[in-house]
N, C-alpha and C. Protein backbone atom coordinates (compact mmCIF):
# COMPACT_ATOMS: atom_id res chain seq x y z
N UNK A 1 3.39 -2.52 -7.81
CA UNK A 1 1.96 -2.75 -7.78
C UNK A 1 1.54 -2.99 -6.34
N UNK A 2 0.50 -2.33 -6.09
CA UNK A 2 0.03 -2.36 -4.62
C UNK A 2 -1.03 -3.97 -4.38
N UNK A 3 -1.08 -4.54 -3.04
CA UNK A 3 -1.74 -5.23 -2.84
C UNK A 3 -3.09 -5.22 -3.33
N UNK A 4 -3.35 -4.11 -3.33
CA UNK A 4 -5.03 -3.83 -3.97
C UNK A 4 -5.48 -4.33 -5.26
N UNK A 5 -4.30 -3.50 -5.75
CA UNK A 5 -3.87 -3.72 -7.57
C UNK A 5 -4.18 -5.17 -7.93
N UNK A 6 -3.09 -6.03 -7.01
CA UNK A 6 -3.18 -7.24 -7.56
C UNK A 6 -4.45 -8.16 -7.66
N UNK A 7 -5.49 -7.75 -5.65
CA UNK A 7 -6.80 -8.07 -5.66
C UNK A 7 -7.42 -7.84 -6.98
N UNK A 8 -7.26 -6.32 -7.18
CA UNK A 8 -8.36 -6.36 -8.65
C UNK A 8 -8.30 -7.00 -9.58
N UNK A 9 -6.55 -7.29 -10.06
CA UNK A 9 -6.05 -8.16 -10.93
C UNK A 9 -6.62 -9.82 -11.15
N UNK A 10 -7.01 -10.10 -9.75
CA UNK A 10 -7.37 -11.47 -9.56
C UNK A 10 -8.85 -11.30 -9.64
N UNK A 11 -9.59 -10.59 -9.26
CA UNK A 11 -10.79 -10.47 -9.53
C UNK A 11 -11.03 -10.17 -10.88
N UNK A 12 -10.73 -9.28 -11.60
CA UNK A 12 -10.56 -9.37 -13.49
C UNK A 12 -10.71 -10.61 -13.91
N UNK A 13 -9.30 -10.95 -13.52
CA UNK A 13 -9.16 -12.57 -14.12
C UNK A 13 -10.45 -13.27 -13.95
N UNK A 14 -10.59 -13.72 -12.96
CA UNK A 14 -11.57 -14.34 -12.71
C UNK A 14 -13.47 -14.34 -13.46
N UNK A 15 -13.37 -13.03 -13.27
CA UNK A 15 -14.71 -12.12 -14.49
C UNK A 15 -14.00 -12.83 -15.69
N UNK A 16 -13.54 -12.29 -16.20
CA UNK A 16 -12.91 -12.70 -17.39
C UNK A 16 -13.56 -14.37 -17.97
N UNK A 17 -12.56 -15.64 -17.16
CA UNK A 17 -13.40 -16.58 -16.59
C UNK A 17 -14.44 -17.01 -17.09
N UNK A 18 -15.30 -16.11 -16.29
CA UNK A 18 -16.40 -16.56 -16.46
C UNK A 18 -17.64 -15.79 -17.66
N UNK A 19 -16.67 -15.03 -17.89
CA UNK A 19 -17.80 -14.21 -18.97
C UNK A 19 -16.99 -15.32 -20.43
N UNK A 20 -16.25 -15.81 -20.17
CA UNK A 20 -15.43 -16.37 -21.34
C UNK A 20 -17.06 -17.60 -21.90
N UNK A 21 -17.55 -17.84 -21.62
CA UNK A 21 -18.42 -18.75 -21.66
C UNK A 21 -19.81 -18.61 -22.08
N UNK A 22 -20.08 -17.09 -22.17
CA UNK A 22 -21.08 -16.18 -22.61
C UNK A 22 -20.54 -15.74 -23.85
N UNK A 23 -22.35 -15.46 -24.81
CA UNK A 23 -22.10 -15.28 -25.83
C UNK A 23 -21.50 -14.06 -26.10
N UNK A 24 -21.44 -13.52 -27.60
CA UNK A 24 -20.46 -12.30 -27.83
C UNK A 24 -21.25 -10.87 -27.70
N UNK A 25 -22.54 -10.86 -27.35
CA UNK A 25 -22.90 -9.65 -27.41
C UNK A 25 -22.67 -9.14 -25.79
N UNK A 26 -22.46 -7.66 -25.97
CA UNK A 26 -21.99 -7.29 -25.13
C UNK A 26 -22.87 -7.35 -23.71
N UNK A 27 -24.32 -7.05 -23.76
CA UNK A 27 -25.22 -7.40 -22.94
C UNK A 27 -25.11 -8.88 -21.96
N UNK A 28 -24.91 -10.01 -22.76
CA UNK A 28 -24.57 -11.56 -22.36
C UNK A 28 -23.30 -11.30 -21.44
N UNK A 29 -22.06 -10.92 -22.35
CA UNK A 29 -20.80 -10.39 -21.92
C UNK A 29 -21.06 -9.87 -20.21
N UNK A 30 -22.12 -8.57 -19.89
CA UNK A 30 -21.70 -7.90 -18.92
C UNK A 30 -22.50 -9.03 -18.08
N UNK A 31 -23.71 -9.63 -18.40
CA UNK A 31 -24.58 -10.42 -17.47
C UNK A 31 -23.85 -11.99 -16.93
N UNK A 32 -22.49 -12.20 -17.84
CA UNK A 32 -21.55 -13.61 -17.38
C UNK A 32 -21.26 -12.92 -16.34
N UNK A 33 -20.67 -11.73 -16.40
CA UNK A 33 -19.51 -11.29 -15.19
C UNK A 33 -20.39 -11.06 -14.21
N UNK A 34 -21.49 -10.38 -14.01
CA UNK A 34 -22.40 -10.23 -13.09
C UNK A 34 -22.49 -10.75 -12.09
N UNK A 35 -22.75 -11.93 -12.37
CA UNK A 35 -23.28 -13.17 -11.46
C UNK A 35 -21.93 -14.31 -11.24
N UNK A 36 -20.98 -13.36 -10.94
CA UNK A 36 -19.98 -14.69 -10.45
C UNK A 36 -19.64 -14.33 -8.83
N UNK A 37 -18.44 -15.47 -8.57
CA UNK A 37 -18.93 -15.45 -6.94
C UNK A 37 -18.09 -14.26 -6.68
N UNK A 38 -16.87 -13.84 -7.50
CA UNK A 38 -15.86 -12.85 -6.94
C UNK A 38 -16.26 -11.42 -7.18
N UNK A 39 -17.41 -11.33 -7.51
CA UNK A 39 -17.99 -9.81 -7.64
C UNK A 39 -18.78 -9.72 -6.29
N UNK A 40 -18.84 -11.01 -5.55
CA UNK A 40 -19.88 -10.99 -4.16
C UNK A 40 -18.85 -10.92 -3.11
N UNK A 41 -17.51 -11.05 -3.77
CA UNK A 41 -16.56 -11.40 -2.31
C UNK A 41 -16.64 -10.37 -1.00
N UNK A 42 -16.21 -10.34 0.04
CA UNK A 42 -15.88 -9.14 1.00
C UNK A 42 -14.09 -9.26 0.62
N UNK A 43 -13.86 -7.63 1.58
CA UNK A 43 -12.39 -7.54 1.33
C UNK A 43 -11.78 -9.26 2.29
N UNK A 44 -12.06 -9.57 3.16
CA UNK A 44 -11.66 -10.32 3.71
C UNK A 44 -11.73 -11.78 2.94
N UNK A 45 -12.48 -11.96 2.05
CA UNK A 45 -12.61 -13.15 1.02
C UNK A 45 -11.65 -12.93 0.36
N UNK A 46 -11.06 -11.73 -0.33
CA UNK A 46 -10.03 -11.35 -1.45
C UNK A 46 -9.04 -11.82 -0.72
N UNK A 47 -9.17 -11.39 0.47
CA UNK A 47 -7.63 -11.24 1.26
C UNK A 47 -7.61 -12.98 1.59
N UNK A 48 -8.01 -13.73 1.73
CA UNK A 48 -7.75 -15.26 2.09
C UNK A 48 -7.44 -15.69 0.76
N UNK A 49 -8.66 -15.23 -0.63
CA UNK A 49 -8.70 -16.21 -1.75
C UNK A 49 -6.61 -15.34 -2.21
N UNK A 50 -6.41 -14.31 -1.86
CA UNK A 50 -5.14 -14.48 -2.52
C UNK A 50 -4.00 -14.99 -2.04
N UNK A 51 -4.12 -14.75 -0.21
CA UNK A 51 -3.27 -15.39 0.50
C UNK A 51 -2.85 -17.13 -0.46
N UNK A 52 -4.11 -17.58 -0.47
CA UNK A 52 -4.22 -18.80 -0.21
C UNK A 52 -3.64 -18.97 -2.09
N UNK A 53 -3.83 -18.53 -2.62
CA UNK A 53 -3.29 -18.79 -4.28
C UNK A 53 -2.14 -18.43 -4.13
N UNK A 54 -1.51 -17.24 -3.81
CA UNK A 54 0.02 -17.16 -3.93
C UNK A 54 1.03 -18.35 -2.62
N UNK A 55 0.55 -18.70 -1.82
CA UNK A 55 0.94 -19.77 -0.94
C UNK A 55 0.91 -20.97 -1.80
N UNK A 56 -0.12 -21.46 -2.63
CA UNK A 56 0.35 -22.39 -3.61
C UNK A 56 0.83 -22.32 -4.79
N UNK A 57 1.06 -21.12 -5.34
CA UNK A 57 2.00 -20.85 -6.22
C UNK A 57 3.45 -20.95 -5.75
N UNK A 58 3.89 -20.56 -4.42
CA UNK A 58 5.05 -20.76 -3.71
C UNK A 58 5.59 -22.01 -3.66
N UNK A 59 4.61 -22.76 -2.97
CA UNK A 59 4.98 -23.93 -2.12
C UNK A 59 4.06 -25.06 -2.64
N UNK A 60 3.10 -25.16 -3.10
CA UNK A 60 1.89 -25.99 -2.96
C UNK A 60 2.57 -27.10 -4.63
N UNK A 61 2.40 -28.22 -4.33
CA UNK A 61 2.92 -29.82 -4.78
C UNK A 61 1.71 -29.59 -6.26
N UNK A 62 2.29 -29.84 -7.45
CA UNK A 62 1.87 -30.02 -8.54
C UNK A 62 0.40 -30.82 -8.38
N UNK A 63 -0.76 -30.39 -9.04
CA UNK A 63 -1.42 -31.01 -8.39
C UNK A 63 -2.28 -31.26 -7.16
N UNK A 64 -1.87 -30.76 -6.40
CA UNK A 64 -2.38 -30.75 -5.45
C UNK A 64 -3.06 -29.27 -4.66
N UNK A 65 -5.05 -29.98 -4.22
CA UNK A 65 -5.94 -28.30 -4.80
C UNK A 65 -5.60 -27.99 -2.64
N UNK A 66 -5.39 -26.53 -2.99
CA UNK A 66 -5.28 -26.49 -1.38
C UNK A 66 -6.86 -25.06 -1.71
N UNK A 67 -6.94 -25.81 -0.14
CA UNK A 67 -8.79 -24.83 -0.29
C UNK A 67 -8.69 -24.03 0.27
N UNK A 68 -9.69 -23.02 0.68
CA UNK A 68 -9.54 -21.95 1.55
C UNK A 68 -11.18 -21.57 1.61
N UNK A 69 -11.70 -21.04 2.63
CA UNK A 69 -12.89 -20.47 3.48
C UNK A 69 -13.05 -19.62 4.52
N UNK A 70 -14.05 -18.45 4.26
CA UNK A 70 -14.56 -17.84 4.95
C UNK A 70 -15.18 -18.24 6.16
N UNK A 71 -14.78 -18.01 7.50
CA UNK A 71 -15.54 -19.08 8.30
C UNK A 71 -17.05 -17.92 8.89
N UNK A 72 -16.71 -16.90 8.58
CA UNK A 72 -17.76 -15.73 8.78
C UNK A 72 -18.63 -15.36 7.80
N UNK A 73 -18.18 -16.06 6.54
CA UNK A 73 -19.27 -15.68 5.26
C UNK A 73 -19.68 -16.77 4.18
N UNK A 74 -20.03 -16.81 3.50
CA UNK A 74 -20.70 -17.53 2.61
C UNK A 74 -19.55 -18.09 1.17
N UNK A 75 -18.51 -17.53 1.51
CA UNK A 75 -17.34 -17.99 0.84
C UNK A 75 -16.58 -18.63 0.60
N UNK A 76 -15.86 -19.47 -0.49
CA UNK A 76 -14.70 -20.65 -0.41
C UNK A 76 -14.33 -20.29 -1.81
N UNK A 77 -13.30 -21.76 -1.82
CA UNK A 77 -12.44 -21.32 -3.00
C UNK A 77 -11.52 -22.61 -2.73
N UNK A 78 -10.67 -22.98 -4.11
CA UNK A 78 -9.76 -23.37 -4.20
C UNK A 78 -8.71 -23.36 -5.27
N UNK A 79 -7.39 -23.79 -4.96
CA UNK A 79 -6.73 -23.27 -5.99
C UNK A 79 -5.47 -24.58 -6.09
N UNK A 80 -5.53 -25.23 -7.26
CA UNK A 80 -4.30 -26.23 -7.40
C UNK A 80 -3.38 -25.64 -8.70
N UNK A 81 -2.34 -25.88 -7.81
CA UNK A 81 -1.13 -25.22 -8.99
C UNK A 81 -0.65 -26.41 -9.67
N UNK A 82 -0.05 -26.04 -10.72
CA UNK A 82 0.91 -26.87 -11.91
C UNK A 82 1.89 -26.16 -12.55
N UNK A 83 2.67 -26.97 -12.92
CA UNK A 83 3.98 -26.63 -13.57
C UNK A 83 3.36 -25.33 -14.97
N UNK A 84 4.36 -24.14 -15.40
CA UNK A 84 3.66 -23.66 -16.61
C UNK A 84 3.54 -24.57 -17.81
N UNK A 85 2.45 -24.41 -18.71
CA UNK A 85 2.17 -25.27 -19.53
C UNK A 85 3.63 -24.64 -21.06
N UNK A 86 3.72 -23.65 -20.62
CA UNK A 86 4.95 -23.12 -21.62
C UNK A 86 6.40 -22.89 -20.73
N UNK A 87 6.42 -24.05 -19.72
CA UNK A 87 7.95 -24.23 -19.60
C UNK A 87 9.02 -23.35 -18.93
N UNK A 88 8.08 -22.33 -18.50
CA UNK A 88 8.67 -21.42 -17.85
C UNK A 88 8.81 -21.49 -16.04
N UNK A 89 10.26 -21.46 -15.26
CA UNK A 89 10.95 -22.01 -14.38
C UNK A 89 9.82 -21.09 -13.80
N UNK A 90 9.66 -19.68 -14.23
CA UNK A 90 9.69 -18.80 -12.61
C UNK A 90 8.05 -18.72 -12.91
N UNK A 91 7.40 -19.31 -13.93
CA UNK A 91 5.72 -19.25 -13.40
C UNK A 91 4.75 -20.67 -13.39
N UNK A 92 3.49 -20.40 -12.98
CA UNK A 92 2.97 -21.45 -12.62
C UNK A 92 1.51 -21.72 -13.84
N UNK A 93 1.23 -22.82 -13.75
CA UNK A 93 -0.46 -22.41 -14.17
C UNK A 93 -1.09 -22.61 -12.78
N UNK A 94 -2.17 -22.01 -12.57
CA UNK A 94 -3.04 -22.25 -11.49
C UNK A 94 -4.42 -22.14 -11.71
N UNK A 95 -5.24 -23.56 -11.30
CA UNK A 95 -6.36 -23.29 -11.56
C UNK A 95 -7.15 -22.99 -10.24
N UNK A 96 -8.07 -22.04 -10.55
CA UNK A 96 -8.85 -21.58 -9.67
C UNK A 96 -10.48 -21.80 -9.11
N UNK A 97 -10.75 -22.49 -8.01
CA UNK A 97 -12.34 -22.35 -8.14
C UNK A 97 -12.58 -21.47 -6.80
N UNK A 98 -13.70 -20.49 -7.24
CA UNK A 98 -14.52 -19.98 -6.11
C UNK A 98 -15.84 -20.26 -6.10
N UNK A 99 -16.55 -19.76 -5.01
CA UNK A 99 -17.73 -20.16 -4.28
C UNK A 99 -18.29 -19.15 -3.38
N UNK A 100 -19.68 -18.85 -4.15
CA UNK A 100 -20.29 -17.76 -2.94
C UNK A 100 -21.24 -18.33 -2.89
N UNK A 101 -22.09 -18.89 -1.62
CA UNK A 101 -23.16 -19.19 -1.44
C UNK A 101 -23.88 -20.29 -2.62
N UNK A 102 -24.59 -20.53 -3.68
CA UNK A 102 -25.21 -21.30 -4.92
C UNK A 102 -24.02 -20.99 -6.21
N UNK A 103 -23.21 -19.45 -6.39
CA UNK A 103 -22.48 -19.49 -7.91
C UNK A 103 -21.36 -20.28 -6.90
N UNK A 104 -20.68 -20.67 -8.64
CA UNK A 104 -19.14 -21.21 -8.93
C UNK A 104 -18.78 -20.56 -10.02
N UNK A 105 -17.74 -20.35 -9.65
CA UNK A 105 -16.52 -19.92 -11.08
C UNK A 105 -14.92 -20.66 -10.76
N UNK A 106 -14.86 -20.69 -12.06
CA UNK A 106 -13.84 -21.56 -12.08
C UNK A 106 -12.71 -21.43 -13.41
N UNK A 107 -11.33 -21.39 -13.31
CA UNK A 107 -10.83 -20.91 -14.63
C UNK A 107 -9.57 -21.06 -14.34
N UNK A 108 -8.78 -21.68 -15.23
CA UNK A 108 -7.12 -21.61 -14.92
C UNK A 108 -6.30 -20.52 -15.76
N UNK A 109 -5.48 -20.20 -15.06
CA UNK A 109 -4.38 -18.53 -15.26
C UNK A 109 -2.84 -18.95 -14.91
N UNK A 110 -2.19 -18.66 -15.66
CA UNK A 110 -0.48 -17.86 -15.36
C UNK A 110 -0.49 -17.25 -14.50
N UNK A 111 0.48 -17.72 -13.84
CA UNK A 111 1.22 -16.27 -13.14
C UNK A 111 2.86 -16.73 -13.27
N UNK A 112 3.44 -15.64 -13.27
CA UNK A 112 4.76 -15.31 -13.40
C UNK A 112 5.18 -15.01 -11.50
N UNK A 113 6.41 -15.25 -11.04
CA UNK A 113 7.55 -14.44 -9.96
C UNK A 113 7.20 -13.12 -10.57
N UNK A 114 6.83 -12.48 -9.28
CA UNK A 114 7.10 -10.75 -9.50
C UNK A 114 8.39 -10.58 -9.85
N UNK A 115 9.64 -10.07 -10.63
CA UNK A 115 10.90 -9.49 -10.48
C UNK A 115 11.61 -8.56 -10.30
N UNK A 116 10.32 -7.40 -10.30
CA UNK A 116 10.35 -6.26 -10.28
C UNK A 116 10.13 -5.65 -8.71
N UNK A 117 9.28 -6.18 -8.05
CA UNK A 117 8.98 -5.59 -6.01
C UNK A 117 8.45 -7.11 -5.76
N UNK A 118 8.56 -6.94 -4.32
CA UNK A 118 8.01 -7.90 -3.81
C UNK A 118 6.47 -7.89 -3.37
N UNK A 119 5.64 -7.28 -3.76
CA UNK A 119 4.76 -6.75 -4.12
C UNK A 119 3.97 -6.79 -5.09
N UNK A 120 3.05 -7.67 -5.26
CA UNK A 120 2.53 -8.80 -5.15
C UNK A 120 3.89 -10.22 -5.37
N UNK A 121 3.72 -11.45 -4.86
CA UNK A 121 4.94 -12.03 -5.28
C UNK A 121 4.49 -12.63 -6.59
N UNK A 122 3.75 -12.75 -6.93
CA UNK A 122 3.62 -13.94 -8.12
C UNK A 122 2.44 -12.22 -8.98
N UNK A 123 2.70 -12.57 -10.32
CA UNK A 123 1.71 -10.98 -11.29
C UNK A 123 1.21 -12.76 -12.08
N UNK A 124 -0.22 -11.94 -12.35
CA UNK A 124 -1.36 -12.59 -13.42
C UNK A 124 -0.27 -12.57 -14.96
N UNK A 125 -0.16 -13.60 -15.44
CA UNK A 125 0.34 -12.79 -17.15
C UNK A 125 -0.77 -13.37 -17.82
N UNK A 126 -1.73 -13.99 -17.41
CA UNK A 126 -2.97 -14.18 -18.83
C UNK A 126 -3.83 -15.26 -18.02
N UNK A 127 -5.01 -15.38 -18.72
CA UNK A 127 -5.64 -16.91 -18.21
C UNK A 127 -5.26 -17.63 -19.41
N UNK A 128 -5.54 -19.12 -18.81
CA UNK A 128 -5.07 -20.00 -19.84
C UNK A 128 -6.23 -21.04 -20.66
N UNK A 129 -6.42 -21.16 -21.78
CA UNK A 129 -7.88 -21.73 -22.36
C UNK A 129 -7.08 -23.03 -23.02
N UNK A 130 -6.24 -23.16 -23.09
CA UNK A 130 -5.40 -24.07 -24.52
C UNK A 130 -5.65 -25.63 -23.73
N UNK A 131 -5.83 -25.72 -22.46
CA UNK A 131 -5.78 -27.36 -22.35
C UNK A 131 -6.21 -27.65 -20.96
């Protein structure tokens, strides 16, 4: 999977997120995702907000939210990792908040160790709603 791939991957997620919170018709559905901050990002927002999530999926202390910002745009974010809630050595939960200018979105996700390339290092396996 290419770096790109995974951007989109994290941007999905994130839509996802936030349309999770909107009602079921599909209209509501497309108007949650609309208006979140990661549909406003620049490539250079993607490229920090993932730096900065897979660096605390690596390394970053249970618990503890490490932030990240655009110092050229209207952008931020943060992301605190935790142990997986299903026990698994090689993934994390991570919750996520971004920030463009007035929106927030916010939503916690899995990720798994890539095992397959090093490329992306950590893959999305789901968001997480249970707790």
């Amino acid at each position: 999977m290419r770096a790109n791939d995974t951007l989109k991957g994290l941007a999905i997620a994130a839509a996802m997120a936030a349309a999770a919170t909107a009602s079921a018709t599909p209209l509501s559905y497309y108007n949650g995702m609309r208006e979140t901050p990661i549909t406003k990002f620049s490539k250079a927002d993607m490229e920090l907000m993932s730096k900065t999530v897979y660096g605390a999926l690596d390394s970053g202390a249970d618990g503890v939210k490490v932030s990240w910002a655009n110092a050229a745009g209207s952008s931020s974010g943060s992301v605190t990792p935790a142990k997986d809630p299903k026990g698994r050595a090689a993934c994390r939960l991570a919750e996520i908040e971004n920030r463009y200018k007035t929106l927030l979105g916010a939503g916690s996700y899995i990720f798994c160790k890539n095992t397959k390339s090093k490329t992306p290092p950590w893959v999305l396996v789901q968001p997480w709603t249970e707790g």
